[in-house]
Protein backbone atom coordinates (compact mmCIF):
# COMPACT_ATOMS: atom_id res chain seq x y z
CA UNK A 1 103.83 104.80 70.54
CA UNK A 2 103.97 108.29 72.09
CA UNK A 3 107.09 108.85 70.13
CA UNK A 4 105.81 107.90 67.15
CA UNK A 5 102.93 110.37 67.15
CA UNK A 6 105.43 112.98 68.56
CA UNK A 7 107.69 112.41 65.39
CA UNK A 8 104.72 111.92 63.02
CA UNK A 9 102.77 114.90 64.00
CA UNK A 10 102.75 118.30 65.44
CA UNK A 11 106.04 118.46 66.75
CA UNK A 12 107.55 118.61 62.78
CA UNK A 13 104.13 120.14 61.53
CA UNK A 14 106.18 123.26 61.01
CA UNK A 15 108.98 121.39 59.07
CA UNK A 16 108.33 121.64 55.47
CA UNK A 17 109.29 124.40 53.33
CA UNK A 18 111.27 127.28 52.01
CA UNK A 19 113.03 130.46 50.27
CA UNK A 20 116.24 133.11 50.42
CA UNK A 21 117.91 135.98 52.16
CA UNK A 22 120.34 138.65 53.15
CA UNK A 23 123.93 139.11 55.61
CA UNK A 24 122.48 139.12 58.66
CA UNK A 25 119.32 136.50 57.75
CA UNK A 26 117.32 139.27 56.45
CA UNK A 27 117.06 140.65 52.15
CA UNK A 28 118.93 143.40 51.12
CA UNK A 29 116.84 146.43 50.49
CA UNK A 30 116.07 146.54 46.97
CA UNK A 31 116.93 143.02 46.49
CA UNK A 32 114.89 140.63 44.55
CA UNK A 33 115.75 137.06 43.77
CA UNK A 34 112.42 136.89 41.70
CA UNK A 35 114.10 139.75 39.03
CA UNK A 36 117.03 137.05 38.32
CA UNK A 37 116.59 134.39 35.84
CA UNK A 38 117.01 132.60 38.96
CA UNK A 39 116.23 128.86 37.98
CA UNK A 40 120.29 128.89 37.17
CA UNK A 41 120.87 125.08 37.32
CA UNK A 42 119.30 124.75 33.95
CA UNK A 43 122.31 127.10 32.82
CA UNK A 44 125.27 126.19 34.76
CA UNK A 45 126.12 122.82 33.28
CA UNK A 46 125.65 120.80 36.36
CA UNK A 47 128.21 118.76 37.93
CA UNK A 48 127.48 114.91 38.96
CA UNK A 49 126.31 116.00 42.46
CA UNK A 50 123.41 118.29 40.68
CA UNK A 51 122.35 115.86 38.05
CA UNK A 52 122.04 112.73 40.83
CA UNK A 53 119.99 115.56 42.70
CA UNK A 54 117.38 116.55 39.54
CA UNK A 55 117.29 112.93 38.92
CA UNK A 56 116.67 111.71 42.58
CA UNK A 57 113.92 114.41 42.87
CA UNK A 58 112.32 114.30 39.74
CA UNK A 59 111.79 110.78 39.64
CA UNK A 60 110.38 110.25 43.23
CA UNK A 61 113.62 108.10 44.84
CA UNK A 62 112.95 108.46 48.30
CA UNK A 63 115.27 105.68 49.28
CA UNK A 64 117.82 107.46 46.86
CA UNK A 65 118.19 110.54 49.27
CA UNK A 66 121.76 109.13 51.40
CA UNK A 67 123.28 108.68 47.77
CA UNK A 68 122.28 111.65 46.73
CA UNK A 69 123.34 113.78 50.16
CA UNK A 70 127.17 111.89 49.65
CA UNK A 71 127.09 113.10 46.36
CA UNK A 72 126.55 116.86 46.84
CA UNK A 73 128.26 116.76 50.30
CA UNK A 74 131.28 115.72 48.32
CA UNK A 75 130.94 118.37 45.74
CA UNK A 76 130.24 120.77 48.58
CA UNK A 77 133.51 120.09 50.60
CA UNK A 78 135.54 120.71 47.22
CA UNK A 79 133.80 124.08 47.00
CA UNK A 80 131.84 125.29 50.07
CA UNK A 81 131.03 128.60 48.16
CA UNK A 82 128.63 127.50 45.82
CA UNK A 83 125.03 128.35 47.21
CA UNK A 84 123.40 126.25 44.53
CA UNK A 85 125.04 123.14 46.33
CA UNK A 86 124.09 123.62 49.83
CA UNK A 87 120.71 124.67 48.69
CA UNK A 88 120.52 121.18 47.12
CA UNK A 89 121.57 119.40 49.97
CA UNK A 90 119.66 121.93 52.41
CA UNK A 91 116.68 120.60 49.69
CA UNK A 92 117.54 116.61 50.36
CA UNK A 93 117.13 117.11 54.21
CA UNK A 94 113.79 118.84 53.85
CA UNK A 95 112.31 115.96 51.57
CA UNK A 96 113.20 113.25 53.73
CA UNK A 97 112.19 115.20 56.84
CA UNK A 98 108.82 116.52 54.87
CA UNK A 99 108.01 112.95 53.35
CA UNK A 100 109.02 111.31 56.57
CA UNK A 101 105.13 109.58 56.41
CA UNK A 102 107.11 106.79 54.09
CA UNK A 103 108.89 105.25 56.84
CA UNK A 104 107.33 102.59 58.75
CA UNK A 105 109.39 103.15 61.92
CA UNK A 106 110.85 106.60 62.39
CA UNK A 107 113.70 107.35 64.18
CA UNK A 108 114.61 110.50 66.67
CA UNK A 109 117.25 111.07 64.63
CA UNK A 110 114.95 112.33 61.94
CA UNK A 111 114.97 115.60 63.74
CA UNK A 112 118.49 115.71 62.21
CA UNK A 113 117.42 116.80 59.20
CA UNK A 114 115.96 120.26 59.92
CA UNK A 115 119.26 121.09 61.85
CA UNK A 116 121.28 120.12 58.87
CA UNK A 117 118.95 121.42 56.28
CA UNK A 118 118.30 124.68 58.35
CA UNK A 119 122.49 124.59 58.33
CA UNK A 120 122.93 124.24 55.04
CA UNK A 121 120.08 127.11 53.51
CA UNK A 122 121.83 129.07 55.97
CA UNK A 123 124.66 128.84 53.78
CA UNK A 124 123.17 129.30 50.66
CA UNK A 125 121.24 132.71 52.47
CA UNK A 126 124.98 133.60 53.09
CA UNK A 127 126.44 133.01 49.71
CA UNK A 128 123.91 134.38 47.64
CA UNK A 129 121.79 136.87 49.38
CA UNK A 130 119.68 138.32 46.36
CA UNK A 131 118.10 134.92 45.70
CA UNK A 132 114.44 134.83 47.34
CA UNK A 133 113.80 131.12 47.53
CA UNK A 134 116.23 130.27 49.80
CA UNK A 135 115.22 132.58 52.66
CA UNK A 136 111.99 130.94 53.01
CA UNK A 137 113.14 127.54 52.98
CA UNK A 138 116.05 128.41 55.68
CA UNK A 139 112.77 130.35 57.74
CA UNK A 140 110.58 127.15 57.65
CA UNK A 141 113.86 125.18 58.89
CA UNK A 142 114.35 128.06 61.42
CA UNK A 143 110.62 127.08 62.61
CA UNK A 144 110.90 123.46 62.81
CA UNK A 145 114.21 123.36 64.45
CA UNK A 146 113.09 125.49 67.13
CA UNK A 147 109.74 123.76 67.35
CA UNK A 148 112.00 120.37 68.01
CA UNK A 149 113.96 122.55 70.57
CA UNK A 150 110.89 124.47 72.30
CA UNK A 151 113.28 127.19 71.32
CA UNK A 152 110.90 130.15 70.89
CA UNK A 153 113.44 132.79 70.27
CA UNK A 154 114.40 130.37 67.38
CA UNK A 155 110.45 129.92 66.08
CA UNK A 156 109.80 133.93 66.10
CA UNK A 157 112.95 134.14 63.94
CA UNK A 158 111.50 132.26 61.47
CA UNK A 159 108.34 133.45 61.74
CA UNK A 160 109.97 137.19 60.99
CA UNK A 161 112.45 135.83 58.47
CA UNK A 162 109.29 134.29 56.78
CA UNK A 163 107.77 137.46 56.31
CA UNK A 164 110.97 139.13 54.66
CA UNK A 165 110.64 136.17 52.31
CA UNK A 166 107.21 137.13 51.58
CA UNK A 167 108.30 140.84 50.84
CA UNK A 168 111.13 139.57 48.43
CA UNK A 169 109.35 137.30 46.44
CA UNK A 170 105.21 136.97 47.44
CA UNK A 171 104.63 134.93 44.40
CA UNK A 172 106.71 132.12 45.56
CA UNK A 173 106.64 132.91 49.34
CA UNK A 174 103.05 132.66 50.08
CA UNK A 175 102.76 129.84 49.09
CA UNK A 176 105.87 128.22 51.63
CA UNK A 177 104.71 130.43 54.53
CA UNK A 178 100.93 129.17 54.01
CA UNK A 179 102.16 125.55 53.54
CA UNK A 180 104.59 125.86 56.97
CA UNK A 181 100.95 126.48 58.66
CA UNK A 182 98.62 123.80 57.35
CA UNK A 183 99.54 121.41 60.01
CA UNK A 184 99.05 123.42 62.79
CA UNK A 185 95.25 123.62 64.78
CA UNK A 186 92.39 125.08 62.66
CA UNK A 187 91.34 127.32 65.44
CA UNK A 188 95.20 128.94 65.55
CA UNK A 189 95.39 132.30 64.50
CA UNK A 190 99.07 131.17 62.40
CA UNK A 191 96.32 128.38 60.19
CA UNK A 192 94.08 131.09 59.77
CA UNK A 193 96.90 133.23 58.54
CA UNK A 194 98.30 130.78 56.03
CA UNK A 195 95.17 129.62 54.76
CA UNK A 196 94.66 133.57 53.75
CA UNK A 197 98.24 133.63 52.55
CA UNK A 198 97.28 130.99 50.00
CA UNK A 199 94.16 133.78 48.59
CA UNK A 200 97.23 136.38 48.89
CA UNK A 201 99.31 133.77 46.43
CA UNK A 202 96.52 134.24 43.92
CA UNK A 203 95.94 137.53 44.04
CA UNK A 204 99.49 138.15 43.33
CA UNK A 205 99.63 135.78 40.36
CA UNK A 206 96.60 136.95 38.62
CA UNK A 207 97.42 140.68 39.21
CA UNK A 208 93.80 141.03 40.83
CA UNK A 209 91.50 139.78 44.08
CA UNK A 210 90.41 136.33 43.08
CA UNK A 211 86.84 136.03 44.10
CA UNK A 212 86.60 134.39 47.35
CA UNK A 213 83.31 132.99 46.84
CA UNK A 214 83.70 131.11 43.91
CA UNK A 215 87.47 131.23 42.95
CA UNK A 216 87.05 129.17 39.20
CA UNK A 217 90.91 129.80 37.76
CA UNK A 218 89.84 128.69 34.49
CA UNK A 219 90.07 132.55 32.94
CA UNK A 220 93.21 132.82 34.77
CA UNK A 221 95.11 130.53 32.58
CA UNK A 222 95.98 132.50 29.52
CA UNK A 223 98.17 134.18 32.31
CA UNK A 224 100.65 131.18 32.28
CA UNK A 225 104.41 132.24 32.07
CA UNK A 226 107.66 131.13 32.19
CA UNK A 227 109.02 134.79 32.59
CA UNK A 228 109.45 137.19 35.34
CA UNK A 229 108.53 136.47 38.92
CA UNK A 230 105.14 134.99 38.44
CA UNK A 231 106.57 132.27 36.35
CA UNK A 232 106.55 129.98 39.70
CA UNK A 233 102.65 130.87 39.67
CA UNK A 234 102.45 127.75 36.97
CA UNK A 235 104.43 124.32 36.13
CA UNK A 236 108.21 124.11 35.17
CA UNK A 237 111.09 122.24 34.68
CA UNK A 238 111.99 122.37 38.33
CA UNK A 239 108.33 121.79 39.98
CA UNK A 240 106.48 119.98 36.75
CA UNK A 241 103.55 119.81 39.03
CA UNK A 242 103.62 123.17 40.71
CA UNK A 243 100.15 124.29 39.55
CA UNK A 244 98.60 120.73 40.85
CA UNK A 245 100.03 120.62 43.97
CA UNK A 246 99.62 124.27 44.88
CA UNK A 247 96.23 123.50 44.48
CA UNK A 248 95.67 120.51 45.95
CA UNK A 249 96.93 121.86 49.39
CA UNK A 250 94.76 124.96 48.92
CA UNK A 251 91.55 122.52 48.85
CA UNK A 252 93.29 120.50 51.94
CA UNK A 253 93.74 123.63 53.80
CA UNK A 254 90.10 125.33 52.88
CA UNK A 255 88.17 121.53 53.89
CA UNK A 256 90.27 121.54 57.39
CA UNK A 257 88.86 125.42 57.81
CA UNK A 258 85.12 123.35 57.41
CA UNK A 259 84.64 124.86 53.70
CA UNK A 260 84.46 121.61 51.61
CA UNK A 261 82.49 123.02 49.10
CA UNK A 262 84.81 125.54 47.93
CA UNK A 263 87.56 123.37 48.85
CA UNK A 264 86.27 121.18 45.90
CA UNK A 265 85.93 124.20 43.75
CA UNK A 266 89.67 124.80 44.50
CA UNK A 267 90.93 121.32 43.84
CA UNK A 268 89.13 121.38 40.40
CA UNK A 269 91.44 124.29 39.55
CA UNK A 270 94.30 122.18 39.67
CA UNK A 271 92.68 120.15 36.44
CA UNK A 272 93.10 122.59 34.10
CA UNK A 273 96.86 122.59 34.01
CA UNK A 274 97.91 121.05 30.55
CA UNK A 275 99.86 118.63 32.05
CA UNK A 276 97.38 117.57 34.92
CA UNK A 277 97.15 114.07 32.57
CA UNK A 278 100.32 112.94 33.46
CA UNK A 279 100.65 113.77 37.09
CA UNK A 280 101.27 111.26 39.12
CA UNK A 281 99.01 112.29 42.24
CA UNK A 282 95.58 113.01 40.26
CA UNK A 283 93.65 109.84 41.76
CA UNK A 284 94.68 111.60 44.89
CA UNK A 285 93.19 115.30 43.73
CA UNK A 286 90.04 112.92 42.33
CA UNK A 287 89.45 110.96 45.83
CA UNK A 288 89.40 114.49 47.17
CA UNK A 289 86.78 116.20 45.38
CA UNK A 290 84.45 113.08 46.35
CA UNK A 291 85.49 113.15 50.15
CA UNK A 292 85.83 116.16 50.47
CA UNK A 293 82.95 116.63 53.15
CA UNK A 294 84.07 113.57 55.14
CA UNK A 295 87.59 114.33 55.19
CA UNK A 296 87.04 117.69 57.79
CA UNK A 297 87.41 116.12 60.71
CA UNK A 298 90.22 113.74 59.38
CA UNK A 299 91.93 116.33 58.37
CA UNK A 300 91.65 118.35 61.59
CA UNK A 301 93.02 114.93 63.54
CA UNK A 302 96.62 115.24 64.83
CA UNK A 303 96.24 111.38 64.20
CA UNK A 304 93.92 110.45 61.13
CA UNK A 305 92.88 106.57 61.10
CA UNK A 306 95.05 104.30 59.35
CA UNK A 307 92.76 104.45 56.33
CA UNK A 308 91.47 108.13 56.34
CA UNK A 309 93.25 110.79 54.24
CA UNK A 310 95.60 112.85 54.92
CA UNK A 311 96.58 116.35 54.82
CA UNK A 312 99.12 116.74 52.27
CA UNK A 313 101.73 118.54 54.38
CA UNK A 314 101.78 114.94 56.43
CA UNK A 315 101.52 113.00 53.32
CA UNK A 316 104.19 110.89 51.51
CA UNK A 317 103.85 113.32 48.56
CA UNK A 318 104.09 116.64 50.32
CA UNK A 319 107.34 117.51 48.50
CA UNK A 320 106.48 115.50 45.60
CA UNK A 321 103.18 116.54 44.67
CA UNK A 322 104.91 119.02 42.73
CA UNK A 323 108.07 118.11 42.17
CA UNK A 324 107.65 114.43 40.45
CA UNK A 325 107.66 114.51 37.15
């Protein structure tokens, strides 16, 4: 039983998410992977290995991930220098550690997957240095895996190739080094500092300081874009559900930090994306808005009740709240 809450809780708290870097772990000056038209597996034809992946991902197969790991391990082996692959399979090992709340018995092995993802981004960091995503993701691996090891030299590594992340690409780095910290205590000074990295990820998107008091996004969204580096502000092809689920862990993070009422404000910001009708986790965002005042204390739990909700970082949608079409 001990194991279990070891494996289901704060000991992989710090295992979920993401970006790019440079030779040596760390950006290039004057590189920036959110200048490139950087979503480049819309453009480069896509072999069997990345379609199996989209589709896996897209569609929520959870139980699909080993097929979809022997697929783009295959097409890795034939040609280890293609970043976009072992980003994809780093991706696969994040998702079924990150989701790892849909297994009814888990397994120490599980801590496999953030030494093989953390392996693999490291790759793609290597191979492709200008492209910002990656070095976050390979950071929040760098975290968990030395979180698993009590490796602290390991965790402050992260924590420092985090913040290069952060300078390469804010708009999509916030976000991943706020989500990193949601499962960790409220009273840490780390939640504190990725609950206000989550107010930095909308000041960067809208161009301005969003009001803290009552953050309504509604005249934000003329701002939507699918251009230029605050294109990952709003939905895509890639994360359909981007806009939702950034703003659904927002709301978790601000009702942990005992602010339920704006928490609700900040979960009703996720409703005005166009395509909030046809997301798949909008019961979820709805059940939220009327617990939110109850759910503080479950939320702060390193154990919540079999039937009390959950923070999404330690849900079985924390990777899919925005990626499932």
């Amino acid at each position: 039983m001990i194991r279990q809450r070891v494996l289901r809780g704060t000991l992989l708290g710090a295992a979920l998410v993401i970006a790019a870097g440079r030779r040596g772990l760390r950006p290039a000056r004057g590189v920036d992977g959110a200048g490139q038209d950087a979503d480049r597996d819309a453009d480069r034809g896509g072999g069997g290995g990345d379609k199996l992946f989209w589709k896996t991902l897209h569609a929520g197969e959870y139980d699909r991930i080993p097929d979809a790991l022997t697929a783009l391990k295959a097409a890795y082996l034939e040609n280890p220098r293609d970043a976009v692959t072992a980003a994809h399979v780093g991706w696969l090992h994040i998702w079924r550690l990150s989701e790892r709340a849909r297994q009814t018995a888990l397994r120490p092995d599980i801590t496999d997957d953030a030494v093989l993802g953390r392996k693999y981004f490291e790759e793609a960091v290597r191979l492709d240095p200008g492209e910002a995503r990656y070095l976050g993701f390979y950071a929040g691996l760098l975290m968990a895996e030395g979180t698993i090891h009590k490796d602290e030299k390991m965790v402050r590594q992260g924590f420092y190739a985090m913040k290069d992340a952060v300078r390469a690409w804010p708009e999509f780095n916030y976000f991943t080094a706020g989500y990193t910290a949601s499962g960790l205590p409220v009273d840490s000074a780390r939640y504190r500092e990725g609950l206000e990295q989550q107010w930095l990820n909308l000041d960067v998107c809208t161009g301005e300081k969003v009001d803290r008091a009552n953050p309504d996004y509604a005249k934000y969204m003329p701002l939507e874009t699918k251009e230029g580096p605050r294109r990952v502000c709003w939905n895509s092809w890639i994360a359909p559900h981007n806009f939702e689920g950034f703003f659904l862990n927002f709301g978790d993070m601000l009702v942990k930090a005992g602010q339920p009422d704006l928490a609700v404000t900040m979960y009703r910001n996720a409703q005005h994306a166009r395509e909030y009708a046809a997301w798949p986790y909008k019961a979820v965002l709805e059940a939220r808005i009327r617990d939110a005042a109850k759910n503080v204390e479950a939320f702060r739990r390193t154990e919540p009740g079999p039937d009390a909700a959950t923070l999404m970082i330690r849900s079985t949608f924390a990777c899919m709240g925005c990626h499932r079409e």
